[in-house]
PDB file of N, CA and C in Angstrom:
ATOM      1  N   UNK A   1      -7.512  -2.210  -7.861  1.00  0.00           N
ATOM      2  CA  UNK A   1      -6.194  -2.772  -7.674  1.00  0.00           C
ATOM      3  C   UNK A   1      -5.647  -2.352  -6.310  1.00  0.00           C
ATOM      4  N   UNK A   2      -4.638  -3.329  -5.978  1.00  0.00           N
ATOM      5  CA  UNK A   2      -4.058  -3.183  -4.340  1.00  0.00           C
ATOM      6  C   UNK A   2      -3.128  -2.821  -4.506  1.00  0.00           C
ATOM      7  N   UNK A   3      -1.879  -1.798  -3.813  1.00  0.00           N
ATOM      8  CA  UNK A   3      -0.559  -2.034  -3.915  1.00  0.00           C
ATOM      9  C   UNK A   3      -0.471  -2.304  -2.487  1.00  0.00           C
ATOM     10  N   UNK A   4       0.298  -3.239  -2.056  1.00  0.00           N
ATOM     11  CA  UNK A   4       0.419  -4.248  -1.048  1.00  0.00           C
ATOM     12  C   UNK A   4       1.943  -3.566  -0.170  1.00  0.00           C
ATOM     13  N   UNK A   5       1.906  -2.292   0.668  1.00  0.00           N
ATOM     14  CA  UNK A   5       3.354  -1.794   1.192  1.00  0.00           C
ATOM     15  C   UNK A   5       4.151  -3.134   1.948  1.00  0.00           C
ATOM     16  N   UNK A   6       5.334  -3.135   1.753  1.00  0.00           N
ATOM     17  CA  UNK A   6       6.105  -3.698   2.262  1.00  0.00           C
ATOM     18  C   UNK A   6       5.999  -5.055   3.422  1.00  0.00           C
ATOM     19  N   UNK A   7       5.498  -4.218   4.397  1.00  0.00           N
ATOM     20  CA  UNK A   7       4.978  -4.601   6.055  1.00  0.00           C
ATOM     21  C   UNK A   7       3.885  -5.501   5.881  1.00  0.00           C
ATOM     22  N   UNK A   8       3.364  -5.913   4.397  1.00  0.00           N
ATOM     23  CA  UNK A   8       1.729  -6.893   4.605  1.00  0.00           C
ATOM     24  C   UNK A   8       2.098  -8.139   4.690  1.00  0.00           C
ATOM     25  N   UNK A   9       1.779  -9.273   5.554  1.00  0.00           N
ATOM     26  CA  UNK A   9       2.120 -10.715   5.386  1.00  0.00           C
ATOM     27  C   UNK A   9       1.538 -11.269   3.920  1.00  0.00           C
ATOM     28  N   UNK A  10       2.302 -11.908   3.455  1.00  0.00           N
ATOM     29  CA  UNK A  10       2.462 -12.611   2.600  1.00  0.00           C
ATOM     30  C   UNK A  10       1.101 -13.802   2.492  1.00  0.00           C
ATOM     31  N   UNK A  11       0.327 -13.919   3.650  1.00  0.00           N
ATOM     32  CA  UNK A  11      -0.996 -14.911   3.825  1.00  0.00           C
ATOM     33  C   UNK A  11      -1.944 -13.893   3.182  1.00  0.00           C
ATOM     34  N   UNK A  12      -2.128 -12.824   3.399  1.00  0.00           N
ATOM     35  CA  UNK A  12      -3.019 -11.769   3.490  1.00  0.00           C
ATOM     36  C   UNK A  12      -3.199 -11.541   1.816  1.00  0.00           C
ATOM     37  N   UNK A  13      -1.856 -10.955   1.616  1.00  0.00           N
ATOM     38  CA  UNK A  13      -1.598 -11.126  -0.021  1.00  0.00           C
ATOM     39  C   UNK A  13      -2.171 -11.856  -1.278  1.00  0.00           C
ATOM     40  N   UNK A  14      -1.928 -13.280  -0.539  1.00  0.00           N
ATOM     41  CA  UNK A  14      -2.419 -14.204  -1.401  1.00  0.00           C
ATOM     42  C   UNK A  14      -3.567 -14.748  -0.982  1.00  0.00           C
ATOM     43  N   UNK A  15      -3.931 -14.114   0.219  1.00  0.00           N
ATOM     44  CA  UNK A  15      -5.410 -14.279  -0.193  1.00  0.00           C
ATOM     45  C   UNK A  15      -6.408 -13.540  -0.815  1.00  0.00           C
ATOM     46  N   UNK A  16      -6.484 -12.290  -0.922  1.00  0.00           N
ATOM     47  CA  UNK A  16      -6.356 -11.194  -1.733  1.00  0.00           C
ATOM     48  C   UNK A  16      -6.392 -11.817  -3.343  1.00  0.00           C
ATOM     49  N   UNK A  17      -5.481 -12.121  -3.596  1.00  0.00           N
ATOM     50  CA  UNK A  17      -5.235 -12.820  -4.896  1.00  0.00           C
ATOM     51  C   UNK A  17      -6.016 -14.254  -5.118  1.00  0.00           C
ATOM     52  N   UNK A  18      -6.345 -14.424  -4.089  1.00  0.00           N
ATOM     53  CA  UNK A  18      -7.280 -15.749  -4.251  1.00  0.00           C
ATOM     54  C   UNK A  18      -8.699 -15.421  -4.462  1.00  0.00           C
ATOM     55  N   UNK A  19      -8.764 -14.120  -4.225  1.00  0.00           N
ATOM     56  CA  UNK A  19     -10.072 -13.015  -4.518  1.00  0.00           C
ATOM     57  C   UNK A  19     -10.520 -12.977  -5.728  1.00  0.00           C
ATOM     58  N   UNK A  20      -9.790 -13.121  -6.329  1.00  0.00           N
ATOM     59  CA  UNK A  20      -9.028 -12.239  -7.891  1.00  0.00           C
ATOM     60  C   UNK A  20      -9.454 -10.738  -7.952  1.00  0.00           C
ATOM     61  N   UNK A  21      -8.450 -10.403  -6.665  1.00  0.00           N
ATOM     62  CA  UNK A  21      -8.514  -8.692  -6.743  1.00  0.00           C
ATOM     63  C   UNK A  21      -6.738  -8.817  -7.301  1.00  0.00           C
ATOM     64  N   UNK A  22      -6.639  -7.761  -8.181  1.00  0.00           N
ATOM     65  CA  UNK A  22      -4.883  -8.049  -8.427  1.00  0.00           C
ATOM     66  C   UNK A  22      -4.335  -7.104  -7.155  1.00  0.00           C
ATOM     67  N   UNK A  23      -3.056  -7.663  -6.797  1.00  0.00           N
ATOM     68  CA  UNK A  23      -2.549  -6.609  -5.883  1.00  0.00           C
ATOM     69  C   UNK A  23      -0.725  -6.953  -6.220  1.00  0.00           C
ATOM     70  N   UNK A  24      -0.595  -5.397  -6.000  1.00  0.00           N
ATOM     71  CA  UNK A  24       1.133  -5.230  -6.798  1.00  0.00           C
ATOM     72  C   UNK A  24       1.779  -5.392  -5.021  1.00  0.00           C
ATOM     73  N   UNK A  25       2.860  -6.435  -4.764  1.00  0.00           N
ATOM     74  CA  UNK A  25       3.575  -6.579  -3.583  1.00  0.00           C
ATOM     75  C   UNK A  25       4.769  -5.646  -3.884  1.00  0.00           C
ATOM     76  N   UNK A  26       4.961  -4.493  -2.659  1.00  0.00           N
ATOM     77  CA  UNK A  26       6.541  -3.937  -2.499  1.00  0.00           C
ATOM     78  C   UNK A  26       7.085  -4.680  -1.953  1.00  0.00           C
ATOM     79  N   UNK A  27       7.210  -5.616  -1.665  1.00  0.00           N
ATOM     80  CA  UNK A  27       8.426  -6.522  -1.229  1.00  0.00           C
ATOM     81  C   UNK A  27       8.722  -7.561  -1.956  1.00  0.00           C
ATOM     82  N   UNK A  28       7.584  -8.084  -2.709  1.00  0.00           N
ATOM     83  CA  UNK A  28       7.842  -8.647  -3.799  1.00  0.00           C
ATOM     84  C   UNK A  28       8.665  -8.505  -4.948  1.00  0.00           C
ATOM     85  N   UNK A  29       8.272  -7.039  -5.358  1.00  0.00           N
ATOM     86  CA  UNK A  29       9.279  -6.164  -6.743  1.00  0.00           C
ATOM     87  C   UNK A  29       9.931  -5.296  -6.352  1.00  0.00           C
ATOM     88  N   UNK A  30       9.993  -4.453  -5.156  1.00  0.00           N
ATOM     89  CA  UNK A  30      10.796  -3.106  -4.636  1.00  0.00           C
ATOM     90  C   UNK A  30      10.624  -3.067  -3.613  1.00  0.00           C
ATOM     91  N   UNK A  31      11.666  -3.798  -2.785  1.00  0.00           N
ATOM     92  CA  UNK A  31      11.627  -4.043  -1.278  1.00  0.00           C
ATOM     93  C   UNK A  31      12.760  -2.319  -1.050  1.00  0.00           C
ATOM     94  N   UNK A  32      12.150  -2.047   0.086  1.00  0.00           N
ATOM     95  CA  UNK A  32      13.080  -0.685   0.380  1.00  0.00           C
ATOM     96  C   UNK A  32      12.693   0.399   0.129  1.00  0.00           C
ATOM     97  N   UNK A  33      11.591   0.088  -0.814  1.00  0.00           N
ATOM     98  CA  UNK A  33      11.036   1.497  -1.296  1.00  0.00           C
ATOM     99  C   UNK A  33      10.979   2.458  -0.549  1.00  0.00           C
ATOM    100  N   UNK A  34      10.900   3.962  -0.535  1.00  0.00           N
ATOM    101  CA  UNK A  34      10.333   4.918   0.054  1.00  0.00           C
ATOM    102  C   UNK A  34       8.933   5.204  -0.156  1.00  0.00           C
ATOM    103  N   UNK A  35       8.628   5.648   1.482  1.00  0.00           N
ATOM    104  CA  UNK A  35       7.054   6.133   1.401  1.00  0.00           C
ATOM    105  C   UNK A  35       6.943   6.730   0.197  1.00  0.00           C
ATOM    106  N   UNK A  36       7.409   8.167  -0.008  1.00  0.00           N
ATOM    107  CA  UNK A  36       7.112   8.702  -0.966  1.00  0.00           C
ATOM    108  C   UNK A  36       7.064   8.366  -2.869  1.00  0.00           C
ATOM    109  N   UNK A  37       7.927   7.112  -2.486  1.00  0.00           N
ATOM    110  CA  UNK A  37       7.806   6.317  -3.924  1.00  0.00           C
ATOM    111  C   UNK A  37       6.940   5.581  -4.334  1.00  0.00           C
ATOM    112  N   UNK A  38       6.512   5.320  -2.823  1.00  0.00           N
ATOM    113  CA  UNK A  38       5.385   3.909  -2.678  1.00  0.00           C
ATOM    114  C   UNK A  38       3.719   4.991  -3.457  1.00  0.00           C
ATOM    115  N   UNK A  39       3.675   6.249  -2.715  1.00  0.00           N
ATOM    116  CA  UNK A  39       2.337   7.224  -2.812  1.00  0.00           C
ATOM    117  C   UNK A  39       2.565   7.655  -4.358  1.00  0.00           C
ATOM    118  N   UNK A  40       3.538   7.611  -5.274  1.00  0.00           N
ATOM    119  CA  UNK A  40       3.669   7.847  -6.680  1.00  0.00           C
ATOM    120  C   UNK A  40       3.429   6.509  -7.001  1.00  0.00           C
ATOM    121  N   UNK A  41       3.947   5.452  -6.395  1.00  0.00           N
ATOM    122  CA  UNK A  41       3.380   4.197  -7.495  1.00  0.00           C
ATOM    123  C   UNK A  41       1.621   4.315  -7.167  1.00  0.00           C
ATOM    124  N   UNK A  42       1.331   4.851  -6.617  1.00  0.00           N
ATOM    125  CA  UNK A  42      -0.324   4.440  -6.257  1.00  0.00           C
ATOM    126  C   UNK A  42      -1.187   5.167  -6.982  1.00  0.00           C
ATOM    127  N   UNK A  43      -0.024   5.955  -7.939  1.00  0.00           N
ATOM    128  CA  UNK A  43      -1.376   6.923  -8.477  1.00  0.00           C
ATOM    129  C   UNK A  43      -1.267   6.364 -10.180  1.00  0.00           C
ATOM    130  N   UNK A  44      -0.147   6.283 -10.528  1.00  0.00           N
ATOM    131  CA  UNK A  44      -0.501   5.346 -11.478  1.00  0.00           C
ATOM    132  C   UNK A  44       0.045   4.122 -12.271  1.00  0.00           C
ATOM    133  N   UNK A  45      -0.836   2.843 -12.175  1.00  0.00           N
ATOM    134  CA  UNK A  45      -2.048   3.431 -12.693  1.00  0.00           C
ATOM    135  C   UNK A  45      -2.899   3.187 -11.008  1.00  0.00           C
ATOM    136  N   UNK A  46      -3.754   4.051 -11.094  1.00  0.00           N
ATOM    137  CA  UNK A  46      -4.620   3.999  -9.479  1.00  0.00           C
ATOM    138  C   UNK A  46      -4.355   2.603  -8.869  1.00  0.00           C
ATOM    139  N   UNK A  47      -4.024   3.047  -7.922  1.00  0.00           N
ATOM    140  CA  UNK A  47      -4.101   1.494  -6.116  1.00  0.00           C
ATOM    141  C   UNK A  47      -4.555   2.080  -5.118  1.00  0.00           C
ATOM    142  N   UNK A  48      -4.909   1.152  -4.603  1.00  0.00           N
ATOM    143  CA  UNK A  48      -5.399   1.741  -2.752  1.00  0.00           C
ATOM    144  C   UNK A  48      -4.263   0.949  -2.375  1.00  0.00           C
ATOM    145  N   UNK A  49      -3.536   1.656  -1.518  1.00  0.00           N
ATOM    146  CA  UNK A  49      -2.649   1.239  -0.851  1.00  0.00           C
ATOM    147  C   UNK A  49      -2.734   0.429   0.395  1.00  0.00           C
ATOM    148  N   UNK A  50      -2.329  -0.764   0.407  1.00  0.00           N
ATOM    149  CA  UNK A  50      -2.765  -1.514   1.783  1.00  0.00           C
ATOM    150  C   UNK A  50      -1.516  -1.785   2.454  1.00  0.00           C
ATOM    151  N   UNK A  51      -1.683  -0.660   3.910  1.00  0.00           N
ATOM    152  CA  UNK A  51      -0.120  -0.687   5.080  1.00  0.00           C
ATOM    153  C   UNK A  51      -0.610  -0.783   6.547  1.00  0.00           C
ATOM    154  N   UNK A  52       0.265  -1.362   7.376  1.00  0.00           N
ATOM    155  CA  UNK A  52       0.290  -1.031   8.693  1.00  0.00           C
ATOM    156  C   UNK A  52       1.208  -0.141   9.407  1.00  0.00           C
ATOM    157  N   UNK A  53       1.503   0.785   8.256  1.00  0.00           N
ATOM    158  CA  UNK A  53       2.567   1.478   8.275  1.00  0.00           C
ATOM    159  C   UNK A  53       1.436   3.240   8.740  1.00  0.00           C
ATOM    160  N   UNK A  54       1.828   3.485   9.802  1.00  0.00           N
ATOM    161  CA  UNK A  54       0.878   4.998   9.904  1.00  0.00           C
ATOM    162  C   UNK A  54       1.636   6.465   9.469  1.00  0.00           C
ATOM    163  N   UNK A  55       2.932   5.781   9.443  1.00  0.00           N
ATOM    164  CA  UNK A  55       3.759   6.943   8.148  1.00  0.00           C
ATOM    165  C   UNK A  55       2.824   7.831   7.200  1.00  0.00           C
ATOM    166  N   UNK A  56       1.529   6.734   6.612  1.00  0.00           N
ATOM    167  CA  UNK A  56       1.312   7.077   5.102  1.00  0.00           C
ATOM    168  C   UNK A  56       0.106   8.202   5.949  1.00  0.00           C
ATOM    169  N   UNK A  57      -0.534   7.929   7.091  1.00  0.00           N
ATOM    170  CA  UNK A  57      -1.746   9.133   7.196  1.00  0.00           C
ATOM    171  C   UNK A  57      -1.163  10.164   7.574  1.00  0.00           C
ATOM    172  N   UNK A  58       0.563  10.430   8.065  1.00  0.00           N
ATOM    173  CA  UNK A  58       0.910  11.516   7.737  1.00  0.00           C
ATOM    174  C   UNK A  58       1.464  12.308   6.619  1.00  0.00           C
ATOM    175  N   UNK A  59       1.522  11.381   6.005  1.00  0.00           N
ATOM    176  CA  UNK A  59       1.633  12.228   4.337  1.00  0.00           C
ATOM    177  C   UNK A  59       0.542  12.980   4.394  1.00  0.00           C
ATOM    178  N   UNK A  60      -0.543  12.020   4.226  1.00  0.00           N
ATOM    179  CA  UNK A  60      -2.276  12.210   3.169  1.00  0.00           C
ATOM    180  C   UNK A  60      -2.623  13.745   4.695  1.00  0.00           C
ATOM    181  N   UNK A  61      -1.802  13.760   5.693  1.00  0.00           N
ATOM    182  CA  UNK A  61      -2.890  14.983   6.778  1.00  0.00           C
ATOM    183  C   UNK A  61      -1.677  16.355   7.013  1.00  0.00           C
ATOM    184  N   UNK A  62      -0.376  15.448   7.434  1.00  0.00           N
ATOM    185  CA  UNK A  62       0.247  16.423   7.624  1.00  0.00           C
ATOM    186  C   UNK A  62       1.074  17.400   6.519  1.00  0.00           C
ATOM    187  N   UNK A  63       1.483  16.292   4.965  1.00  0.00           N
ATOM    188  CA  UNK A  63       2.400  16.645   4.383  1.00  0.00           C
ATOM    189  C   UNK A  63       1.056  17.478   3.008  1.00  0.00           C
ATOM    190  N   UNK A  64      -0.116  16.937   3.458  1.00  0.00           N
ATOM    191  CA  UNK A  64      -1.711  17.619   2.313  1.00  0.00           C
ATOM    192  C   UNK A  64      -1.369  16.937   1.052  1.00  0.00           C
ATOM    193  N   UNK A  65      -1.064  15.728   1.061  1.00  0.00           N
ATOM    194  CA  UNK A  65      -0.859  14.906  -0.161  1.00  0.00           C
ATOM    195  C   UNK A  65      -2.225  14.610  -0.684  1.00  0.00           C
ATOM    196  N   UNK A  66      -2.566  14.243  -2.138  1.00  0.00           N
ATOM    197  CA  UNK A  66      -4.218  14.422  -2.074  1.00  0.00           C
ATOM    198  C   UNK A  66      -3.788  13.365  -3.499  1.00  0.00           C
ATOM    199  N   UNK A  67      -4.842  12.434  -3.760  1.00  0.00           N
ATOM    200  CA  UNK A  67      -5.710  11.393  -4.291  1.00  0.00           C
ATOM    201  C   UNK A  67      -4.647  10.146  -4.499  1.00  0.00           C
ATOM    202  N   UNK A  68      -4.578   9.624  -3.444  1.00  0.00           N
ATOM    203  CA  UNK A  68      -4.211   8.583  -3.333  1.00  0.00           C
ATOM    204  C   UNK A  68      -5.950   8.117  -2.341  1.00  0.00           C
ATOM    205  N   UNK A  69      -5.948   6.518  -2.114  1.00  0.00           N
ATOM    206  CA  UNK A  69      -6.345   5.863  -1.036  1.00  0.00           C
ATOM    207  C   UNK A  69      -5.630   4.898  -0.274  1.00  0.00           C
ATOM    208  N   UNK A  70      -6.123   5.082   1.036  1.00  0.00           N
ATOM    209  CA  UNK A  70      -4.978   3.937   1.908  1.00  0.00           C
ATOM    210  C   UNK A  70      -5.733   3.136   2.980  1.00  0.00           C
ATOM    211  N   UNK A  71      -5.432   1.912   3.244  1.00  0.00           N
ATOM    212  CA  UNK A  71      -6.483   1.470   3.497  1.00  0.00           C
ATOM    213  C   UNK A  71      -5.126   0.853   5.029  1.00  0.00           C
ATOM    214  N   UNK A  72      -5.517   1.422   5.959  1.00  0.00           N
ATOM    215  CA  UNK A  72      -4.212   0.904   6.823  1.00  0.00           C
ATOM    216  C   UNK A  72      -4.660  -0.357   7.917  1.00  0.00           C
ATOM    217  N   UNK A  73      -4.081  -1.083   8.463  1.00  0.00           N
ATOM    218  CA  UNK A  73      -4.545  -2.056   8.707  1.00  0.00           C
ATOM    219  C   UNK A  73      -3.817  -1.795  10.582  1.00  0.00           C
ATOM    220  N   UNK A  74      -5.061  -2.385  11.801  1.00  0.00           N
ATOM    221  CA  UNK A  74      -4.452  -2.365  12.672  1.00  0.00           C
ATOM    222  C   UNK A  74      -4.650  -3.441  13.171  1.00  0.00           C
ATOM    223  N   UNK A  75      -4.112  -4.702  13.551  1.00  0.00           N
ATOM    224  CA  UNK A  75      -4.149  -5.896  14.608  1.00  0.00           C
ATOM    225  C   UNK A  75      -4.229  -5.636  16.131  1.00  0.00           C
ATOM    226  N   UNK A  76      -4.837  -6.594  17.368  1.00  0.00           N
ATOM    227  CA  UNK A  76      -4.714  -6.415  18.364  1.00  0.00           C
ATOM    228  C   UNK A  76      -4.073  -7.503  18.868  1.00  0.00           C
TER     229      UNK A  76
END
């Protein structure tokens, strides 16, 4: 399962879902969320978190947050 942070386009999403991978959208159901709300929804029930948000690799390095996955996305 995906949880889809905030910042993911909406194409990406549903294509994803055209996968038939399920993926939970924060902007869809809880726009505003906090990081730290977003890394508790991911654990359960388990998501890999998909952001372009680099907030979250300082949780998982600086803040030693441990078993989540995040899968961050960079464009050029």
């Amino acid at each position: 399962m995906i949880l889809a942070d905030e910042n993911i386009d909406h194409a990406l999403i549903r294509a994803v879902r055209e996968l038939g991978i399920d993926v939970y959208s924060i902007d869809e159901s809880n726009s505003g969320m906090r990081d730290e709300d977003v890394l508790f929804l991911s654990r359960v029930p388990p998501r890999i978190i998909l952001t372009e948000d680099k907030d979250f690799g300082e949780w998982v390095f600086a803040h030693n947050v441990r078993g989540v996955s995040i899968v961050f996305l960079r464009y050029q």
